[in-house]
Each structure stands twice: as structure tokens, then as C-alpha cells.
N, C-alpha and C. Protein backbone atom coordinates (compact mmCIF):
# COMPACT_ATOMS: atom_id res chain seq x y z
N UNK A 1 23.87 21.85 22.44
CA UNK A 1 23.26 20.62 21.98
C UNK A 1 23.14 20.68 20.45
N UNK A 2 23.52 19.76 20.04
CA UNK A 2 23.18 19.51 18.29
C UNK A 2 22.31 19.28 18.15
N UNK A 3 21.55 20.09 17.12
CA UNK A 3 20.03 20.14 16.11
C UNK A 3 19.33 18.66 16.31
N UNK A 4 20.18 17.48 15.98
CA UNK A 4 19.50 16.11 16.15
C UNK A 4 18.89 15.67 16.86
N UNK A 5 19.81 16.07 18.00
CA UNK A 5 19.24 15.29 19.22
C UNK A 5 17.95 16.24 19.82
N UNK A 6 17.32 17.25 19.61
CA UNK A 6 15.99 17.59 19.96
C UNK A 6 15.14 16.73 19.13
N UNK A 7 15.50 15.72 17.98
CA UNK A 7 14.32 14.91 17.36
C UNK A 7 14.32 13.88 17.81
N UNK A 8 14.04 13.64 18.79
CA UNK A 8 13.25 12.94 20.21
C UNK A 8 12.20 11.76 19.62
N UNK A 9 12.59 10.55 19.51
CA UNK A 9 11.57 9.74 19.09
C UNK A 9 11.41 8.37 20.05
N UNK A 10 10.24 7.67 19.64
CA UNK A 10 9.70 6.73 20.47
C UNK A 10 9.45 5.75 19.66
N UNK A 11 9.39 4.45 19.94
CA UNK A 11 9.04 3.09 19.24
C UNK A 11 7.92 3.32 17.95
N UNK A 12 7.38 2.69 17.09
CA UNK A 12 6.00 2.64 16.32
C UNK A 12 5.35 2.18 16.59
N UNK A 13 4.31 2.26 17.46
CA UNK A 13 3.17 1.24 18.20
C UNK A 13 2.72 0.22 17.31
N UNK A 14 2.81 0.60 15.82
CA UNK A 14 2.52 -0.66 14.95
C UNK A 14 3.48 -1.03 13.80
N UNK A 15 4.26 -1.28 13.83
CA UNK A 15 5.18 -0.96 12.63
C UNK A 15 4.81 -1.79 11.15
N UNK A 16 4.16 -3.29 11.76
CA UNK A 16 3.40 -3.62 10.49
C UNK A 16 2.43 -2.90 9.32
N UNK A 17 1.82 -1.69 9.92
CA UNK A 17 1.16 -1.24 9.17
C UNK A 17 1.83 0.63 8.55
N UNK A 18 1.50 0.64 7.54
CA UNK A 18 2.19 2.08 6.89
C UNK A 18 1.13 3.01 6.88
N UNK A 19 1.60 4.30 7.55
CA UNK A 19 0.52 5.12 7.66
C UNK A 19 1.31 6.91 7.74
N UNK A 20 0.46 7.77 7.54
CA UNK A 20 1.30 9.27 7.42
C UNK A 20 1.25 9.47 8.45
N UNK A 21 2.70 10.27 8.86
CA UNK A 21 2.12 11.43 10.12
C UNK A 21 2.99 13.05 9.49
N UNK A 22 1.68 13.83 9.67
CA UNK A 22 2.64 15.02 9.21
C UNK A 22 2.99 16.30 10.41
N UNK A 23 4.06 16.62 10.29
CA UNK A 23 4.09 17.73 11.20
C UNK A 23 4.56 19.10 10.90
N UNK A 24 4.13 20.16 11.19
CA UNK A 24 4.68 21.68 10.80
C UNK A 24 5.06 22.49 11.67
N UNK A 25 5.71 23.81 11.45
CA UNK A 25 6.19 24.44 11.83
C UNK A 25 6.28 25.64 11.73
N UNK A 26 6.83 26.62 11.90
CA UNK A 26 8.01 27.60 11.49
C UNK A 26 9.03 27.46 11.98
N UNK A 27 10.19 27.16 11.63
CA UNK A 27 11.48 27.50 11.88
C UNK A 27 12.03 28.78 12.01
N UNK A 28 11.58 29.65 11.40
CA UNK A 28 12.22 31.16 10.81
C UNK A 28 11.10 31.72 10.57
N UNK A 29 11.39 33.02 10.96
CA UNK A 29 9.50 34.09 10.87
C UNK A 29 9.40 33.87 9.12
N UNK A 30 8.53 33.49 9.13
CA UNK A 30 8.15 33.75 7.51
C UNK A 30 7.88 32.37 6.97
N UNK A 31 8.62 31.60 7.62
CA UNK A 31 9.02 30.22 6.84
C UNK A 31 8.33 29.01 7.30
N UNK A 32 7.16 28.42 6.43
CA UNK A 32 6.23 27.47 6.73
C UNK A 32 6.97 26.21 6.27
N UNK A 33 7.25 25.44 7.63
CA UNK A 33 7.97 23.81 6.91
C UNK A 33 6.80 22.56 7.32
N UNK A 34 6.72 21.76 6.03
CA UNK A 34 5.99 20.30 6.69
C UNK A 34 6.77 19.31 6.76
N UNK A 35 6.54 18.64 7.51
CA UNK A 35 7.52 17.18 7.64
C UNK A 35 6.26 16.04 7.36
N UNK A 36 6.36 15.21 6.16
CA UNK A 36 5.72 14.18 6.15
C UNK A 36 6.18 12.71 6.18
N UNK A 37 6.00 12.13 6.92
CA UNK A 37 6.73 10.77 6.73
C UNK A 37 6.21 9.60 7.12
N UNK A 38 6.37 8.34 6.07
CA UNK A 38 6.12 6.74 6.67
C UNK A 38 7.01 6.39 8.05
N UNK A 39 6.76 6.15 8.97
CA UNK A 39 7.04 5.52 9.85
C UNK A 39 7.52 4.06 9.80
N UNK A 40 9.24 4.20 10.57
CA UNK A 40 9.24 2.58 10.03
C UNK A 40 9.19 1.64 11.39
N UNK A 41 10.89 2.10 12.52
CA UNK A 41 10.70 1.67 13.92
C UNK A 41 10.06 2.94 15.20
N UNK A 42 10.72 4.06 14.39
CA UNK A 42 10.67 5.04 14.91
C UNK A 42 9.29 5.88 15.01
N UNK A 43 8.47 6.88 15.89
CA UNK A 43 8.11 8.05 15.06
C UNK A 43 8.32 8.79 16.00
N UNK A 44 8.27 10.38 15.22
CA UNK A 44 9.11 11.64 15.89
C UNK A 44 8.49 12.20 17.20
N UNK A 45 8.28 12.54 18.28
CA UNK A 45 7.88 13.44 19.05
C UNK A 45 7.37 14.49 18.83
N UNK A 46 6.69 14.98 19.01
CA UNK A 46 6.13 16.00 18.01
C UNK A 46 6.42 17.43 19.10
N UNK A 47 6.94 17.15 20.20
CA UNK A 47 7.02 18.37 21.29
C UNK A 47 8.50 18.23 20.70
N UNK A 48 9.46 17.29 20.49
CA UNK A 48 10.83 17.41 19.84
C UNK A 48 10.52 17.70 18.89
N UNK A 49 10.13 17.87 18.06
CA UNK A 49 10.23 18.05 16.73
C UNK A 49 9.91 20.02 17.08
N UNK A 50 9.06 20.18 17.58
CA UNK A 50 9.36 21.74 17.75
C UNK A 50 10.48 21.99 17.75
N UNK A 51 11.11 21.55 19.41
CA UNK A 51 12.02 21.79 20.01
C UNK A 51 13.51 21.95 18.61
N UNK A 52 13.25 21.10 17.86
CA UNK A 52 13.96 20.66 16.61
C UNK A 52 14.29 21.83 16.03
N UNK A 53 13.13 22.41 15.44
CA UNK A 53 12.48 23.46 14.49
C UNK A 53 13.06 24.85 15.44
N UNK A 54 12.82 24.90 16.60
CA UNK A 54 13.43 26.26 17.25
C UNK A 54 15.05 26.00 16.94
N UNK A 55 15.97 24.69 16.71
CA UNK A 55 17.30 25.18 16.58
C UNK A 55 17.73 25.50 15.15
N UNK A 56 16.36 25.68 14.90
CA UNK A 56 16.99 25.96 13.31
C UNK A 56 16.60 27.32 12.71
N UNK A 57 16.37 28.57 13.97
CA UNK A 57 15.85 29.57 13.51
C UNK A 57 17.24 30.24 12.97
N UNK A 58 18.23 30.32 13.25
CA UNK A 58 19.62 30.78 12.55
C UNK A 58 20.35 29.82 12.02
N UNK A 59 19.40 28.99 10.88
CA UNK A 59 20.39 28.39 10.10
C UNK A 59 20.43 29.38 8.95
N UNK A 60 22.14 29.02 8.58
CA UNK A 60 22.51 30.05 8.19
C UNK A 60 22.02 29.67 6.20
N UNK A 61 21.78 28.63 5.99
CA UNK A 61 21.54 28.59 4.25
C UNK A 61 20.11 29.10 3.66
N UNK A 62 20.06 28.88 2.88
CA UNK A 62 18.79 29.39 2.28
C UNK A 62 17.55 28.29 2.16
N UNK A 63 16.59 28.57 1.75
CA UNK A 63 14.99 27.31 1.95
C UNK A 63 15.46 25.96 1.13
N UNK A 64 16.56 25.97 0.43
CA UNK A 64 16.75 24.56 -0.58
C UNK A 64 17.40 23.93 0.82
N UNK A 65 18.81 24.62 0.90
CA UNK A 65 19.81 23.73 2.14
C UNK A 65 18.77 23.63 3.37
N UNK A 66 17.59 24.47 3.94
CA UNK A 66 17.50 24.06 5.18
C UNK A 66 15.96 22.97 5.21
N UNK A 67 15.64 22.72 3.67
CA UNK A 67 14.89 21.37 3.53
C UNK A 67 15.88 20.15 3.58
N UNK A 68 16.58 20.19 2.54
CA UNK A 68 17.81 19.48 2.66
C UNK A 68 18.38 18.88 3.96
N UNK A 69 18.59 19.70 4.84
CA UNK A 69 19.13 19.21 6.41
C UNK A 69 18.15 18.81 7.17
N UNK A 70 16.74 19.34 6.84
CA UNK A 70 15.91 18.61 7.99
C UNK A 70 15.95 17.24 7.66
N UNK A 71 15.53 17.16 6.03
CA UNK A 71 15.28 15.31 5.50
C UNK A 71 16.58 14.61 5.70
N UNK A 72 18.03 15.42 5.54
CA UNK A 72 19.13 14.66 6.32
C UNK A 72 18.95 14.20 8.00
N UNK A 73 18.32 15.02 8.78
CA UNK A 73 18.43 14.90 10.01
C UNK A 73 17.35 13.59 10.20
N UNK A 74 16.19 13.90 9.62
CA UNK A 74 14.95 13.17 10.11
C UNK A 74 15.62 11.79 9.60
N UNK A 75 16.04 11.59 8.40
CA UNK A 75 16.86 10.20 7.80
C UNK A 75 17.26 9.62 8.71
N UNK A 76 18.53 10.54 9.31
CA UNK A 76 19.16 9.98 10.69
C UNK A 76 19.06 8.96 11.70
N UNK A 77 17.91 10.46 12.21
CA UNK A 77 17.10 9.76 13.55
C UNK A 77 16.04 9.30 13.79
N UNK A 78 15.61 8.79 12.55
CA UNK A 78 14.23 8.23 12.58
C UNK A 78 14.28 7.35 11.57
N UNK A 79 15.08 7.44 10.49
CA UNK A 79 15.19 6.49 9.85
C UNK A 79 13.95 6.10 9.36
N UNK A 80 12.51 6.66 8.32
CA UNK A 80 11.39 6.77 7.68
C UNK A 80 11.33 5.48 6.62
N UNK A 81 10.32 5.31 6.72
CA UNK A 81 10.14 4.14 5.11
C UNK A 81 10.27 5.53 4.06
N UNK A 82 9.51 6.19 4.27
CA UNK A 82 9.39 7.44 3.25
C UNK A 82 9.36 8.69 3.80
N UNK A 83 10.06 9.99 3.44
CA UNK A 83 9.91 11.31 3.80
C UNK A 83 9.76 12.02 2.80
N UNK A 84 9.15 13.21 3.12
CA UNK A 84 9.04 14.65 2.58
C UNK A 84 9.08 15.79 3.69
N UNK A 85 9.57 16.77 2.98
CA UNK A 85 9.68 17.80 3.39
C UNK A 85 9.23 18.85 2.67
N UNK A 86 8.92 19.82 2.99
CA UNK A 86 8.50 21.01 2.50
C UNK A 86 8.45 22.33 2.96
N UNK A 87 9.06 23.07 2.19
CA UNK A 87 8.98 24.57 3.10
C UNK A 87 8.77 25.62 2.16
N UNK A 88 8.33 26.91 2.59
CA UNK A 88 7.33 27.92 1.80
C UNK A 88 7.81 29.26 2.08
N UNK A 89 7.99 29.87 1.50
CA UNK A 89 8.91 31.54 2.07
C UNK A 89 8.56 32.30 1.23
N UNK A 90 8.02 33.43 1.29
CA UNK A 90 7.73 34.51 0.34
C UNK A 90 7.71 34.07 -0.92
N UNK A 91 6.60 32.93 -0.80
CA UNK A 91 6.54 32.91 -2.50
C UNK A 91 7.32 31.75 -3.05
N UNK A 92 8.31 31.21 -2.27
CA UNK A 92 9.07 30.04 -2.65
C UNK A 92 8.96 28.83 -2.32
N UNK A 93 9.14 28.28 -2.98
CA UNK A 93 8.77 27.03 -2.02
C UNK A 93 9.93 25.90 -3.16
N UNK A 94 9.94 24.50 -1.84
CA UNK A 94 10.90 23.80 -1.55
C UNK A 94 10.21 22.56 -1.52
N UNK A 95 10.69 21.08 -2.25
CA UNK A 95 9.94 19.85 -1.90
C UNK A 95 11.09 18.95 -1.97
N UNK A 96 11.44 18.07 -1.05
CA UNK A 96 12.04 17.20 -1.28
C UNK A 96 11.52 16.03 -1.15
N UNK A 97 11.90 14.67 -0.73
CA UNK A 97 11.36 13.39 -0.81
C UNK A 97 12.67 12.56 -0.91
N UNK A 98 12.45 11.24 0.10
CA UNK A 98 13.41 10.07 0.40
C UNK A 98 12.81 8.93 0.50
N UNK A 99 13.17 7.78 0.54
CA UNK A 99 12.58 6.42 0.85
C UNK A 99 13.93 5.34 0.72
N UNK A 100 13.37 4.88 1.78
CA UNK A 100 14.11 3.76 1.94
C UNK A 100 14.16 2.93 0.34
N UNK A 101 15.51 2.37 0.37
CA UNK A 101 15.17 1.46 -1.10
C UNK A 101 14.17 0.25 -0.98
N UNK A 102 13.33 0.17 -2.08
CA UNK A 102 12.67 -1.27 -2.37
C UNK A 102 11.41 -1.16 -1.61
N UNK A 103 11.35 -0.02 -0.53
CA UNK A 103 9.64 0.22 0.20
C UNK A 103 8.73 1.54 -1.27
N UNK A 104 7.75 1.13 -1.58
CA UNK A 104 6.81 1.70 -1.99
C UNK A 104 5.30 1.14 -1.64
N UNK A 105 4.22 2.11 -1.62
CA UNK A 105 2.91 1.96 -1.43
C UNK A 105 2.85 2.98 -2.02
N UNK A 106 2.16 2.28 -3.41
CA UNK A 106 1.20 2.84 -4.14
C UNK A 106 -0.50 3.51 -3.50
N UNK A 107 -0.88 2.68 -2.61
CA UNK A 107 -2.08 2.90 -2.42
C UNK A 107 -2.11 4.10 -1.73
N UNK A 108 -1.46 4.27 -0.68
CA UNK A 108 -1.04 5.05 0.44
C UNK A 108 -0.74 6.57 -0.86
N UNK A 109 0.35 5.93 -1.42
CA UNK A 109 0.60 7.71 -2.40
C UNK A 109 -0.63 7.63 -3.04
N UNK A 110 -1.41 6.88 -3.29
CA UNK A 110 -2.67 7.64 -4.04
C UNK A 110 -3.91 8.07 -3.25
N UNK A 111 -3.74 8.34 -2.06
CA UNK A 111 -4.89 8.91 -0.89
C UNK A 111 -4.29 10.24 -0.45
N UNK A 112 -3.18 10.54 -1.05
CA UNK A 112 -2.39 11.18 -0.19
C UNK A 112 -2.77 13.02 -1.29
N UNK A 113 -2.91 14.01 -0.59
CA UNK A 113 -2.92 15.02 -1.03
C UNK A 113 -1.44 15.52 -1.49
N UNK A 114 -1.18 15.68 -2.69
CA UNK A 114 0.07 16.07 -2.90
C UNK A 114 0.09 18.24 -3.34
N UNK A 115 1.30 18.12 -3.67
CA UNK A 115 1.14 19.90 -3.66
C UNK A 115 1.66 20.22 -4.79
């Protein structure tokens, strides 16, 4: 089975309204990842989203490429008003960030704990 399809998602019970959901992990012993994202039709499963995170314990690149592929994957299949990602490894750490064009909330990024 391909990495994607364990990110298992379901309708947005509200899609009019913009709100966070974050989720974490380890993928790899050592390696702390967050997934943060606006919700647009979609949001993720969060028992898939493990399931997700276990096929990525032998990816083979390093903490840049395997932030990189989750926010490619989550793009995908969920298709976010806004994402981040983040992951943490001995000391390293990794941030990315996406958004749909032309969606911003200001208010929302200013409640929001950043790192």
C-alpha cells in the first residue's frame, strides 16, 4: 500500500468556519513530527494519520525531505486551507508551511502559538 492512502480522511463537519487541528507523532525513534493544518473539505483521521506515520519509519531521506513529503502528501489528500509541518531530531529541527492561494486569517495566525 502507498504511504497516502493510510491518510484516511472524512468530510469537515463545518467547513464555513477555520479552525486548527494539530496532530503528532513519531515516525522514526527519535523523531518528533507535528502536523498542523486549516481544514478546508477534508480533515485527517487521526487513527490514519498514525497508520500514515508508521509507513514512514524507513523513509529513506533525511528530516528536511521527510517534512517535505508529509506536507506533499497531506496537500494531496486533504487538500488544507493552510499546513505546517514540523519535525525535531537530535537537536534539529524542520518547519515548513503551505496554503492554498488567496486564503489567509490573520486572526487565527495571531492566537496561534508559533515555534
Amino acid at each position: 500500500m502507498y504511504r497516502r492512502e493510510r491518510l484516511t480522511t472524512a468530510p469537515n463537519p463545518d467547513a464555513r468556519h477555520d479552525y486548527l487541528v494539530t496532530l503528532t507523532g513519531e515516525p522514526q525513534p527519535g523523531t518528533r513530527l507535528e502536523l498542523r493544518y486549516v481544514p478546508d473539505r477534508w480533515v485527517i483521521d487521526p487513527a490514519g494519520f498514525a497508520a500514515y506515520l508508521g509507513e514512514l519509519a524507513a523513509f529513506p531521506g533525511g528530516l528536511e525531505a521527510l517534512v517535505l513529503a508529509v506536507l506533499d502528501d497531506v496537500g494531496n489528500e486533504a487538500v488544507p486551507r493552510w499546513t505546517e509541518v514540523r519535525a525535531e531530531r537530535a537537536g534539529h529541527r524542520v518547519a515548513v508551511e503551505d496554503r492554498q492561494p488567496g486564503w489567509d486569517n490573520p486572526h487565527l495566525f495571531a492566537r496561534m502559538e508559533r515555534y
